[in-house]
C-alpha atoms as a PDB file:
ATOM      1  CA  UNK A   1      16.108  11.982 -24.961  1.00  0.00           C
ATOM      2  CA  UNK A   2      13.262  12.801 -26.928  1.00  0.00           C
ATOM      3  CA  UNK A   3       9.170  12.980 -25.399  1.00  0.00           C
ATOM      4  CA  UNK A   4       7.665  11.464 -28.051  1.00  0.00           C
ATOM      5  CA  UNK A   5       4.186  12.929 -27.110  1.00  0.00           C
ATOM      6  CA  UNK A   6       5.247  16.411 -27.093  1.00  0.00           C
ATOM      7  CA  UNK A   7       8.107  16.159 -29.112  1.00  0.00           C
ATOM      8  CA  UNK A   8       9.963  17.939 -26.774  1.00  0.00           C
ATOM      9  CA  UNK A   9      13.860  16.884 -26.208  1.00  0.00           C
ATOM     10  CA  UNK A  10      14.019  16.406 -22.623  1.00  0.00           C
ATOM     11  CA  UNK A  11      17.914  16.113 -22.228  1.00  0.00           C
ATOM     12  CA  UNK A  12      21.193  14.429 -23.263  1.00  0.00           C
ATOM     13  CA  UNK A  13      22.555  11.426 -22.024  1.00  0.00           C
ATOM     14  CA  UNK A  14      26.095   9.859 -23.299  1.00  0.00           C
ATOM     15  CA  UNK A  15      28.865   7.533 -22.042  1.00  0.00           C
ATOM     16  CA  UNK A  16      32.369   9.146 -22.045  1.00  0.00           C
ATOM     17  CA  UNK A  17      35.215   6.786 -21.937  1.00  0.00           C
ATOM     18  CA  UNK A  18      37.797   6.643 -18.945  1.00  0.00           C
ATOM     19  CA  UNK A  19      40.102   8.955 -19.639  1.00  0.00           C
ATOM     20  CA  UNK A  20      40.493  11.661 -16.905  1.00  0.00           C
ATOM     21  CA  UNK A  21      42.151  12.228 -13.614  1.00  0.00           C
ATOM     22  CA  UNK A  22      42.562   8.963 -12.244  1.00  0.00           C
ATOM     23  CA  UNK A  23      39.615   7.310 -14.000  1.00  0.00           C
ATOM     24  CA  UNK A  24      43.087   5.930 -16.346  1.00  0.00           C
ATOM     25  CA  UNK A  25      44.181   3.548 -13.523  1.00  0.00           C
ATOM     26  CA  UNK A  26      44.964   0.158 -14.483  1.00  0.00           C
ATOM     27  CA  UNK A  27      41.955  -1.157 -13.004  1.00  0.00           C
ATOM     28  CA  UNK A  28      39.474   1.068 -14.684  1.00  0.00           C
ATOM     29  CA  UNK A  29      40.407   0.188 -18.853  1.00  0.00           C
ATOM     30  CA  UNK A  30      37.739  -0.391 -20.409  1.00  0.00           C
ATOM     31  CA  UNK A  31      34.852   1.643 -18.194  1.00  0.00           C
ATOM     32  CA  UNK A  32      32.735   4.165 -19.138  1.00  0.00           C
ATOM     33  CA  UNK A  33      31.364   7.348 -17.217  1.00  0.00           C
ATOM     34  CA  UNK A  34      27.681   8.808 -17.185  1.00  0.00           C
ATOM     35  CA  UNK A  35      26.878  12.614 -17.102  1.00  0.00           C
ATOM     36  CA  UNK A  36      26.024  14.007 -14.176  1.00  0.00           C
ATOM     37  CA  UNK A  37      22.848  15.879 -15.912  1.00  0.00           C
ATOM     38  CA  UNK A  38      20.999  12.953 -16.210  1.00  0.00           C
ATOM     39  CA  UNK A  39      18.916  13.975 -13.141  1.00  0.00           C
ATOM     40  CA  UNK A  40      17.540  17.240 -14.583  1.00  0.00           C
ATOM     41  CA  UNK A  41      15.365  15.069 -16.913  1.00  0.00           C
ATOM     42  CA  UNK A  42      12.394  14.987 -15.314  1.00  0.00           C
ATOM     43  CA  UNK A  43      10.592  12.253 -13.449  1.00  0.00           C
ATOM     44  CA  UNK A  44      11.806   8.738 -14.393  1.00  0.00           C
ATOM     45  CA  UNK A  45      13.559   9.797 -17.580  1.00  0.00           C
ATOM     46  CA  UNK A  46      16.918   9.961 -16.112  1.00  0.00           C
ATOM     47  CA  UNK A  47      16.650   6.811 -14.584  1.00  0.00           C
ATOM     48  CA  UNK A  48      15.400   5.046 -17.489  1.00  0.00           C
ATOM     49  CA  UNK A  49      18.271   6.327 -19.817  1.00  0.00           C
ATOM     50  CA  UNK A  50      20.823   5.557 -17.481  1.00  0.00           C
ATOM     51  CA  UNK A  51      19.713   1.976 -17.372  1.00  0.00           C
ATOM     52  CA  UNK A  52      19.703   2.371 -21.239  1.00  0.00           C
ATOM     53  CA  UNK A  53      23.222   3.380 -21.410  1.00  0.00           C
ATOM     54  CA  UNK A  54      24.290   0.884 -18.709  1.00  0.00           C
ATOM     55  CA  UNK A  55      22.668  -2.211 -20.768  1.00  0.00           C
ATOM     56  CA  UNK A  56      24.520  -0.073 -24.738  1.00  0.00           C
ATOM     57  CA  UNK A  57      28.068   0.142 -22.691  1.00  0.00           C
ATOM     58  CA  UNK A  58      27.817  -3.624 -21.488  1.00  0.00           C
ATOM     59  CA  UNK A  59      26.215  -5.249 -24.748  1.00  0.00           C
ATOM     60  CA  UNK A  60      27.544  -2.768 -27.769  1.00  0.00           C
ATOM     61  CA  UNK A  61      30.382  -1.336 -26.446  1.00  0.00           C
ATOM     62  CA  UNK A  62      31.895  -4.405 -24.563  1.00  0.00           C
ATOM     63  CA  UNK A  63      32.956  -2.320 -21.378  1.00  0.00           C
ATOM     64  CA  UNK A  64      33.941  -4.238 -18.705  1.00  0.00           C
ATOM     65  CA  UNK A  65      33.034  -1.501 -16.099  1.00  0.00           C
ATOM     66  CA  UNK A  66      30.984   1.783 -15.627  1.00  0.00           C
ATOM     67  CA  UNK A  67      31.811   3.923 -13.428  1.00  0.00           C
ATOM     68  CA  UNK A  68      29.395   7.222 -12.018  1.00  0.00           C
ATOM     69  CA  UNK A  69      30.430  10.173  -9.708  1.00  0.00           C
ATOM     70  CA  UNK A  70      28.485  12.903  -8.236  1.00  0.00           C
ATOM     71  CA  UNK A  71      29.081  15.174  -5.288  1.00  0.00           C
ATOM     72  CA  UNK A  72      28.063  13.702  -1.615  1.00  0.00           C
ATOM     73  CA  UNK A  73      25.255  16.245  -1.710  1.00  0.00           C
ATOM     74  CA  UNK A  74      24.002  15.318  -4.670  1.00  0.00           C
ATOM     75  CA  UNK A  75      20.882  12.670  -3.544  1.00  0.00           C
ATOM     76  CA  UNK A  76      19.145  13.257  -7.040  1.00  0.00           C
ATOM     77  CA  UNK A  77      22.065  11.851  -9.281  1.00  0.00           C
ATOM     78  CA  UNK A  78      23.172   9.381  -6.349  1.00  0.00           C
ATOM     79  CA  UNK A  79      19.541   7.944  -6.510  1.00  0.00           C
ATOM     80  CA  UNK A  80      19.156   7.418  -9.980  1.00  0.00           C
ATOM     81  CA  UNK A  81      22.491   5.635 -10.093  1.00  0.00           C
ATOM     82  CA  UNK A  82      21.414   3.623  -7.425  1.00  0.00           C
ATOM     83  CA  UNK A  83      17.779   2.821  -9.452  1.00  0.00           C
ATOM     84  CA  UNK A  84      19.895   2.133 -12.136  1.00  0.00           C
ATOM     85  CA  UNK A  85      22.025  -1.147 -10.523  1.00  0.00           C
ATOM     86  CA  UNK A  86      24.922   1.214  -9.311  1.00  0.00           C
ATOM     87  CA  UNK A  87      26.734   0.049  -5.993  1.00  0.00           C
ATOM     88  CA  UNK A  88      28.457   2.806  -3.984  1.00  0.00           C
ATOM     89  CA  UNK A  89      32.444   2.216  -3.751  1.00  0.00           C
ATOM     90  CA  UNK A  90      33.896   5.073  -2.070  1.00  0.00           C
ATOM     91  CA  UNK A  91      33.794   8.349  -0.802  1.00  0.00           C
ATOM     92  CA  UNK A  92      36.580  10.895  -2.083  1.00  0.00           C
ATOM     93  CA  UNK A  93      37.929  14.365  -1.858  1.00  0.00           C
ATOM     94  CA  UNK A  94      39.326  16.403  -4.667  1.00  0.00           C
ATOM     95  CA  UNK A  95      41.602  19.677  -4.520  1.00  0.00           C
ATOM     96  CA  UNK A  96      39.021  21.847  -6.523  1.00  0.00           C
ATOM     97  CA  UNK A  97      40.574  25.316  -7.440  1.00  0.00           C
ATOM     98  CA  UNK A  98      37.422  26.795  -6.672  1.00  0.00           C
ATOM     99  CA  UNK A  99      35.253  24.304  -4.772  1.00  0.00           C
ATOM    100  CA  UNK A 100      31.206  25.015  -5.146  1.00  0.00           C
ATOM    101  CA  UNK A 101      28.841  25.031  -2.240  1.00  0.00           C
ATOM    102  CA  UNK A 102      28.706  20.917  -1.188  1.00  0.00           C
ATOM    103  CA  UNK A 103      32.497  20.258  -1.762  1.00  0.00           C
ATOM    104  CA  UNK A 104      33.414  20.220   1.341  1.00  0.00           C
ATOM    105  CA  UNK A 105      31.619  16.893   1.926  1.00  0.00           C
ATOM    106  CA  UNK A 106      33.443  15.327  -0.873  1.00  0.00           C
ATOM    107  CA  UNK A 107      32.309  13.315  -4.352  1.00  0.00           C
ATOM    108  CA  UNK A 108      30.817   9.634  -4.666  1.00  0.00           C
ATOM    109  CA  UNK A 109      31.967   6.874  -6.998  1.00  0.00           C
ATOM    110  CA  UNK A 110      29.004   4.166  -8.065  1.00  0.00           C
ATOM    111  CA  UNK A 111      30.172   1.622 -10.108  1.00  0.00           C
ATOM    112  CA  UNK A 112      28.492  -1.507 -11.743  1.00  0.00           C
ATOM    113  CA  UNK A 113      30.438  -4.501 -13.491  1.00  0.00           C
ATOM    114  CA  UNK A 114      29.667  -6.408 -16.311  1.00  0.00           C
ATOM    115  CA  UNK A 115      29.311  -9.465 -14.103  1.00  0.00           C
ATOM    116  CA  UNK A 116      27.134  -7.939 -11.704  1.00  0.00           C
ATOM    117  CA  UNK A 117      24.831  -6.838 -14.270  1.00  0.00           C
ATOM    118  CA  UNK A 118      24.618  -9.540 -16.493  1.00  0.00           C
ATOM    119  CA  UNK A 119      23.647 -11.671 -13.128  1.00  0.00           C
ATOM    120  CA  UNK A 120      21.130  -9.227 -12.214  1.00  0.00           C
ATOM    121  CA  UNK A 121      19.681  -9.391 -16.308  1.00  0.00           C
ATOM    122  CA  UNK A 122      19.696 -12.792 -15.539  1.00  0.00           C
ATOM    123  CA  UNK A 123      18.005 -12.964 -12.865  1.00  0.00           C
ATOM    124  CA  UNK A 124      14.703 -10.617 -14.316  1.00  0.00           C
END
């Protein structure tokens, strides 16, 4: 992301396809995931490019799903996916080989369908 003002590049934002631990599950084809670093943008830019990549992964790239994941502790990130049309699904624990202060309360999985949001586009 690129301020245009100050033509300063304020941080990256991408969509990874599905393709790790068990974001491969039957159920998930055709998702996409969204970086965690989003929320070290500054105020209102993560936000706004995650609802940017949420509206190129459901209208250029045909996913189905995206799915988002951040640790529990992690209100900045959680926020913004919530901002962005994000629902919470669950609450999970992984077996980190060397688990970082906040682990111990697990990770969070947001997720938004392509049904969901086209209703909600719908809707504006």
């Amino acid at each position: 992301m690129l301020r245009r003002d100050r033509e300063v590049i304020r941080g990256v934002l991408g969509v990874a396809l599905a393709a790790a631990r068990d974001q491969c599950r039957p159920e998930r084809r055709n998702g996409a995931g969204l970086p965690d670093t989003a929320v070290r943008l500054g105020p209102g830019y993560a936000t706004e490019g995650v609802r940017a990549l949420v509206n190129h992964a459901f209208t250029e790239l045909e996913m189905d799903r995206i799915v988002a994941t951040t640790m529990t502790v992690n209100t900045a990130s959680r926020r913004v996916m919530e901002k962005a049309g994000l629902s919470l699904i669950r609450t999970f624990f992984e077996g980190w080989d060397e688990p970082i202060e906040g682990a111990e309360h697990g990770d969070v999985e947001y997720a938004i369908t392509r049904e969901t949001w086209a209703r909600r586009r719908d809707r504006q």
